[in-house]
N, C-alpha and C. Protein backbone atom coordinates (compact mmCIF):
# COMPACT_ATOMS: atom_id res chain seq x y z
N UNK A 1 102.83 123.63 121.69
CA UNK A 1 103.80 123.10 122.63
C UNK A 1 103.24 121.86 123.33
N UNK A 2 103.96 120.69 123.87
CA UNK A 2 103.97 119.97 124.39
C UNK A 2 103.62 120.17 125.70
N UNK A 3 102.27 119.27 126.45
CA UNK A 3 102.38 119.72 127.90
C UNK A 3 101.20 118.23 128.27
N UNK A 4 101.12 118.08 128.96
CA UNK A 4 100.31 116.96 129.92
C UNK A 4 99.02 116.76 129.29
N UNK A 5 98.30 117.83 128.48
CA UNK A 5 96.86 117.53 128.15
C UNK A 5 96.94 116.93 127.22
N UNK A 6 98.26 117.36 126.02
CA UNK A 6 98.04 116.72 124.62
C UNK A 6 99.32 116.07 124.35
N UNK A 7 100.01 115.41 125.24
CA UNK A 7 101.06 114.58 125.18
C UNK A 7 100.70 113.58 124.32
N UNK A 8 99.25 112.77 124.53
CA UNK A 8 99.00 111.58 123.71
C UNK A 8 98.82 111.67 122.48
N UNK A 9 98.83 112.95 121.67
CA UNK A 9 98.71 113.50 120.50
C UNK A 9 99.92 113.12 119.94
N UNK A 10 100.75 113.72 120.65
CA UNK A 10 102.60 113.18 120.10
C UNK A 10 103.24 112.22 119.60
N UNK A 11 102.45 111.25 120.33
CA UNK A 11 103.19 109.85 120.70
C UNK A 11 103.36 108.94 119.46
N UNK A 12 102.30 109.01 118.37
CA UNK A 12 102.54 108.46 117.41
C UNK A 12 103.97 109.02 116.45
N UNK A 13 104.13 110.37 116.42
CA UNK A 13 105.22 110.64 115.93
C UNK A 13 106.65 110.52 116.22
N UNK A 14 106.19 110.32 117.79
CA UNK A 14 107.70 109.69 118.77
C UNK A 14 107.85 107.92 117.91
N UNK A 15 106.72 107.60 117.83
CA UNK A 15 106.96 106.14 118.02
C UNK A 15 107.50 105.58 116.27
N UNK A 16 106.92 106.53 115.30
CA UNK A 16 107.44 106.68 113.93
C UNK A 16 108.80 107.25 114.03
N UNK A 17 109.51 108.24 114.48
CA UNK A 17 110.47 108.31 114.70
C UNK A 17 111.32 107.18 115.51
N UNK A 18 111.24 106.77 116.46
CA UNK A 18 111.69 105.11 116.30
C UNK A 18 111.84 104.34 115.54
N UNK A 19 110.61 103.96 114.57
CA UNK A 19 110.38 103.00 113.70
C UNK A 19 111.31 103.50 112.10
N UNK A 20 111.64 104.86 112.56
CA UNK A 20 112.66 105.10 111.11
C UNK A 20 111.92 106.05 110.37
N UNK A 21 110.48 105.90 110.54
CA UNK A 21 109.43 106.81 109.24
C UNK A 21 109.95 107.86 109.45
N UNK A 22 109.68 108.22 108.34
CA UNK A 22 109.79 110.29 107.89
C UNK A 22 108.43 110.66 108.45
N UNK A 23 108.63 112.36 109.36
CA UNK A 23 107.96 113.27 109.80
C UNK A 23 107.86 114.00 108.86
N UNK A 24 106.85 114.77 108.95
CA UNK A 24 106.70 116.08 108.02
C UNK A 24 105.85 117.19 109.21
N UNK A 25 106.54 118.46 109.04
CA UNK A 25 105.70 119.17 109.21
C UNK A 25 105.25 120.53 108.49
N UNK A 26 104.04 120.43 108.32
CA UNK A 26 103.09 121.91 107.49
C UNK A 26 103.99 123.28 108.07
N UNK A 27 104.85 123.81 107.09
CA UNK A 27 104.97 125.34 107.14
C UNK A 27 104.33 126.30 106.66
N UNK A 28 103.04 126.11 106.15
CA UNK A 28 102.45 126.87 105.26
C UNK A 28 101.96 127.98 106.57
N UNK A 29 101.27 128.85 106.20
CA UNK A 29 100.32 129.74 106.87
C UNK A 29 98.62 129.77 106.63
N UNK A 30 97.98 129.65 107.47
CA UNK A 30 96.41 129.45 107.42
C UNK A 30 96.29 127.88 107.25
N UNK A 31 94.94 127.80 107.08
CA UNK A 31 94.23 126.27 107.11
C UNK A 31 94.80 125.79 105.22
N UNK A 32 94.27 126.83 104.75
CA UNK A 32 94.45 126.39 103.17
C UNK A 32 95.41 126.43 102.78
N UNK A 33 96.69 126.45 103.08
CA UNK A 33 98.32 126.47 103.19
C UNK A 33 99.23 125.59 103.20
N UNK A 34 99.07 124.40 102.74
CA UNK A 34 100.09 123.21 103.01
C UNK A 34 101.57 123.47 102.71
N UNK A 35 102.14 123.46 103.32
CA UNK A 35 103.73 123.27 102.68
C UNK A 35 104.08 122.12 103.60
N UNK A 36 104.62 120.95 103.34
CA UNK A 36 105.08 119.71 104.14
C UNK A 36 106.17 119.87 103.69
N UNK A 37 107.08 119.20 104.78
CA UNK A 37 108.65 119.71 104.89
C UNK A 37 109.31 118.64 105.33
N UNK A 38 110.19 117.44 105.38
CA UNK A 38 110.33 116.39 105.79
C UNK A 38 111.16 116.69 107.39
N UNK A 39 111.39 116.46 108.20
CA UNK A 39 112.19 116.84 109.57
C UNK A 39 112.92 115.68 109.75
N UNK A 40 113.50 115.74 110.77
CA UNK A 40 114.88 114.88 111.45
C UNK A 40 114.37 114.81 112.62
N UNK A 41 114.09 115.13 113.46
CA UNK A 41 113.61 115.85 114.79
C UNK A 41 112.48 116.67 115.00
N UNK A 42 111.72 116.03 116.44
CA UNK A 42 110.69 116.66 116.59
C UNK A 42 111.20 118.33 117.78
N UNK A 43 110.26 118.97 117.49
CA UNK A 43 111.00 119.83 118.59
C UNK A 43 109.79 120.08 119.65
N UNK A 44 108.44 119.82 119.02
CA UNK A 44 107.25 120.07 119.55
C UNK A 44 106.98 121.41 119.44
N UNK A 45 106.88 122.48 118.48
CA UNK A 45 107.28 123.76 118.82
C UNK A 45 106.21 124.04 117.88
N UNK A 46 105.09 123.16 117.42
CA UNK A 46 104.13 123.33 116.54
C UNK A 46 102.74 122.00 117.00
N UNK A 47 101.77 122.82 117.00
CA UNK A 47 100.33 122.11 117.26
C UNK A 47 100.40 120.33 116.90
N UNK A 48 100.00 119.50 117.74
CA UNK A 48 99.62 118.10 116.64
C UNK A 48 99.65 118.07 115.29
N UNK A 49 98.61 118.82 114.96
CA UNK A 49 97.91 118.55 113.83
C UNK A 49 98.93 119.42 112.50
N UNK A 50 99.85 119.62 113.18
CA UNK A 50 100.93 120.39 112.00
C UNK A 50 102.02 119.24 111.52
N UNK A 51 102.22 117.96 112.59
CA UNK A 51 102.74 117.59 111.58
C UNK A 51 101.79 116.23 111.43
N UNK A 52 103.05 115.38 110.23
CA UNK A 52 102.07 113.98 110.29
C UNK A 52 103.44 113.44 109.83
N UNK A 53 103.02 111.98 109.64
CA UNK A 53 103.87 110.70 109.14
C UNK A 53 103.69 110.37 107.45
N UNK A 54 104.57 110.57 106.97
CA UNK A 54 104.58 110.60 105.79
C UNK A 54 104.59 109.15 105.26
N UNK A 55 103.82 109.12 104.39
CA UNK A 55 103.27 107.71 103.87
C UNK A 55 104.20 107.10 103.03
N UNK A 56 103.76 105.76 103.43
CA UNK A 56 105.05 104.30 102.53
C UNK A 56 104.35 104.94 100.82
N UNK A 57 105.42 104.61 100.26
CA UNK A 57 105.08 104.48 98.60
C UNK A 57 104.43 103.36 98.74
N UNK A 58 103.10 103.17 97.73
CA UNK A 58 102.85 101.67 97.70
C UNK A 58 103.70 101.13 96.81
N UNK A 59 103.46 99.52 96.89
CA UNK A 59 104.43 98.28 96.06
C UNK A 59 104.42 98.56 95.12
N UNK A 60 105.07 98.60 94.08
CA UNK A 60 105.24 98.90 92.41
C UNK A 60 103.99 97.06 91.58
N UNK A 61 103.36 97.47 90.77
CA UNK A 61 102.56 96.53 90.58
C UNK A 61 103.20 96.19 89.32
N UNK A 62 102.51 94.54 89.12
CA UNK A 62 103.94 93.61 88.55
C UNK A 62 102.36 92.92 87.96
N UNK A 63 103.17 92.77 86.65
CA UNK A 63 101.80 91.94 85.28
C UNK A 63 103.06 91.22 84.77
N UNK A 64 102.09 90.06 83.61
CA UNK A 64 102.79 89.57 83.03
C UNK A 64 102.20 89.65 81.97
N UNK A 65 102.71 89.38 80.80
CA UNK A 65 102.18 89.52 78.96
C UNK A 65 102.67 88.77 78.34
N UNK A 66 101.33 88.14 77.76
CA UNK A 66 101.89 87.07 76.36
C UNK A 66 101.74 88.13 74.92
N UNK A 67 103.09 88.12 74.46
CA UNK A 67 103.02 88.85 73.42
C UNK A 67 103.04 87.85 72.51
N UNK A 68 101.65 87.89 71.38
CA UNK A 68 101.97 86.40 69.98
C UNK A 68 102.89 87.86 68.90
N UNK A 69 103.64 87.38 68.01
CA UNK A 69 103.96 88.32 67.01
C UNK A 69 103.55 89.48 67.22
N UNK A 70 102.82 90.05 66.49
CA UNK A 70 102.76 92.10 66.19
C UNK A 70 101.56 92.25 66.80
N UNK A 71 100.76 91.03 67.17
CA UNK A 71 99.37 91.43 67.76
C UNK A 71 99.25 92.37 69.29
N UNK A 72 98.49 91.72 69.92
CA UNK A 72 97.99 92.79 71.45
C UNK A 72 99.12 92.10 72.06
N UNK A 73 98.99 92.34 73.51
CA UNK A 73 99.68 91.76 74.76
C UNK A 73 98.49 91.26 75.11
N UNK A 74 98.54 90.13 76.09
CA UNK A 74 97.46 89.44 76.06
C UNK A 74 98.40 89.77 77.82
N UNK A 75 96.99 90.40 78.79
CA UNK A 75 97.92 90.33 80.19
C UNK A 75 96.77 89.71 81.36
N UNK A 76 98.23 89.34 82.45
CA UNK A 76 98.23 88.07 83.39
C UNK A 76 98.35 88.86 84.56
N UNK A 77 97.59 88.09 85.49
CA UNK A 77 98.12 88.46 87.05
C UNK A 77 99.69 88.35 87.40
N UNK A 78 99.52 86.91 87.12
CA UNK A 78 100.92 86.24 87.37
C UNK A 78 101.55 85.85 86.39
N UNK A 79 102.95 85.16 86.46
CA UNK A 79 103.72 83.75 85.13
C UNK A 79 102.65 83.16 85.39
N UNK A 80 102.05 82.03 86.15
CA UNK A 80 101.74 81.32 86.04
C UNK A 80 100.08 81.39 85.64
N UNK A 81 99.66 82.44 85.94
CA UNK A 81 98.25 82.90 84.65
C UNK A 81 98.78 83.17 83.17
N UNK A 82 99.71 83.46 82.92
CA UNK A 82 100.12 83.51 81.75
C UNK A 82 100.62 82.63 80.71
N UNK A 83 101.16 81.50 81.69
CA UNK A 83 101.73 80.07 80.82
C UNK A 83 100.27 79.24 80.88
N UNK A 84 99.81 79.22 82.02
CA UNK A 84 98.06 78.50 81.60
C UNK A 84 97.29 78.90 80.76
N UNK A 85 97.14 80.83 80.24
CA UNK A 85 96.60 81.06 79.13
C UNK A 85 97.18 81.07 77.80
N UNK A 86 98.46 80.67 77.61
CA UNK A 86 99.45 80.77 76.73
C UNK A 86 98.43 79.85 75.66
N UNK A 87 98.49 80.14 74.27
CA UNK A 87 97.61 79.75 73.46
C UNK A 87 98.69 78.50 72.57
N UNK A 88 98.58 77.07 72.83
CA UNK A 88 99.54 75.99 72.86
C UNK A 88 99.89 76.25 71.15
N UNK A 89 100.72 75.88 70.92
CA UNK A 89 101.27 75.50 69.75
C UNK A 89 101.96 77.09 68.65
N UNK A 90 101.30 78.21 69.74
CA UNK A 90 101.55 79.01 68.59
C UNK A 90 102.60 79.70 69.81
N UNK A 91 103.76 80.69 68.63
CA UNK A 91 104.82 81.41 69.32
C UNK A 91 104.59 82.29 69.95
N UNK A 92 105.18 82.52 70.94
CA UNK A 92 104.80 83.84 71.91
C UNK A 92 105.97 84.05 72.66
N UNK A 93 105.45 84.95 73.26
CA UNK A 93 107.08 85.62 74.15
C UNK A 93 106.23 86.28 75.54
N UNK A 94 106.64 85.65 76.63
CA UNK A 94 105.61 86.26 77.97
C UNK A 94 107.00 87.06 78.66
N UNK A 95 106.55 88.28 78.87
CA UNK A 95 107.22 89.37 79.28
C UNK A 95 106.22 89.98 80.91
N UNK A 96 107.79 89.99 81.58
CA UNK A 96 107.20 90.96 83.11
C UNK A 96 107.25 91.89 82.92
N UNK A 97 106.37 92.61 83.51
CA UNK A 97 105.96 94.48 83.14
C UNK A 97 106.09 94.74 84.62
N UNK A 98 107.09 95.43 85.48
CA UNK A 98 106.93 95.96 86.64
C UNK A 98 107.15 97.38 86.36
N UNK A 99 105.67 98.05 87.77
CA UNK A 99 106.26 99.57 87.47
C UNK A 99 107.23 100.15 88.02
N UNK A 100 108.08 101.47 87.69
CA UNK A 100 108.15 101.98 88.08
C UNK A 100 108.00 102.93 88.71
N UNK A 101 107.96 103.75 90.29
CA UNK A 101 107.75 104.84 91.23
C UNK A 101 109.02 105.54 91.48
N UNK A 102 108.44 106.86 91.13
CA UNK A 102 109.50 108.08 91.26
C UNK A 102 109.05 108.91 92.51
């Protein structure tokens, strides 16, 4: 429960709830027990350390590829590492590879 000693414990989850982030809190039982549960609302009706702020997906990561004919992919940071290593005169095809996150 919420009370004057460990109010400052809270506050980050008040202030993520502002900011829009998803809460989670642990329903499991014991220490070795995780069950995370996403919430709407805090009620305070569980320790700090039960819930937390559930983390951004990171950015989906983005390559580029010079494909010559049937050979390898030849891969780039960027287009523009890829048209500078582009091997002049011969055919190729430079393709973006972004991932996808589920």
């Amino acid at each position: 429960m919420i009370n004057k000693n460990n109010v400052a414990e809270y506050l980050p989850f008040i202030q993520a709830l502002e900011e829009g982030k998803t809460i989670e809190v642990n329903t499991g039982f014991g220490e070795n027990d995780e069950r995370w549960v996403e919430i709407s609302s805090l009620n305070f009706d569980r320790a700090p350390r039960r819930y937390r702020i559930k983390a951004e997906p990171p950015p989906p990561r983005e390559i580029w590829g010079n494909i010559y004919g049937k050979g390898p992919i030849y891969v780039h940071p960027s287009k523009d590492a890829a048209i500078a290593n582009a091997n002049l005169g011969v055919v190729r095809k430079a393709v973006h590879f972004r991932e996808v996150i589920e």
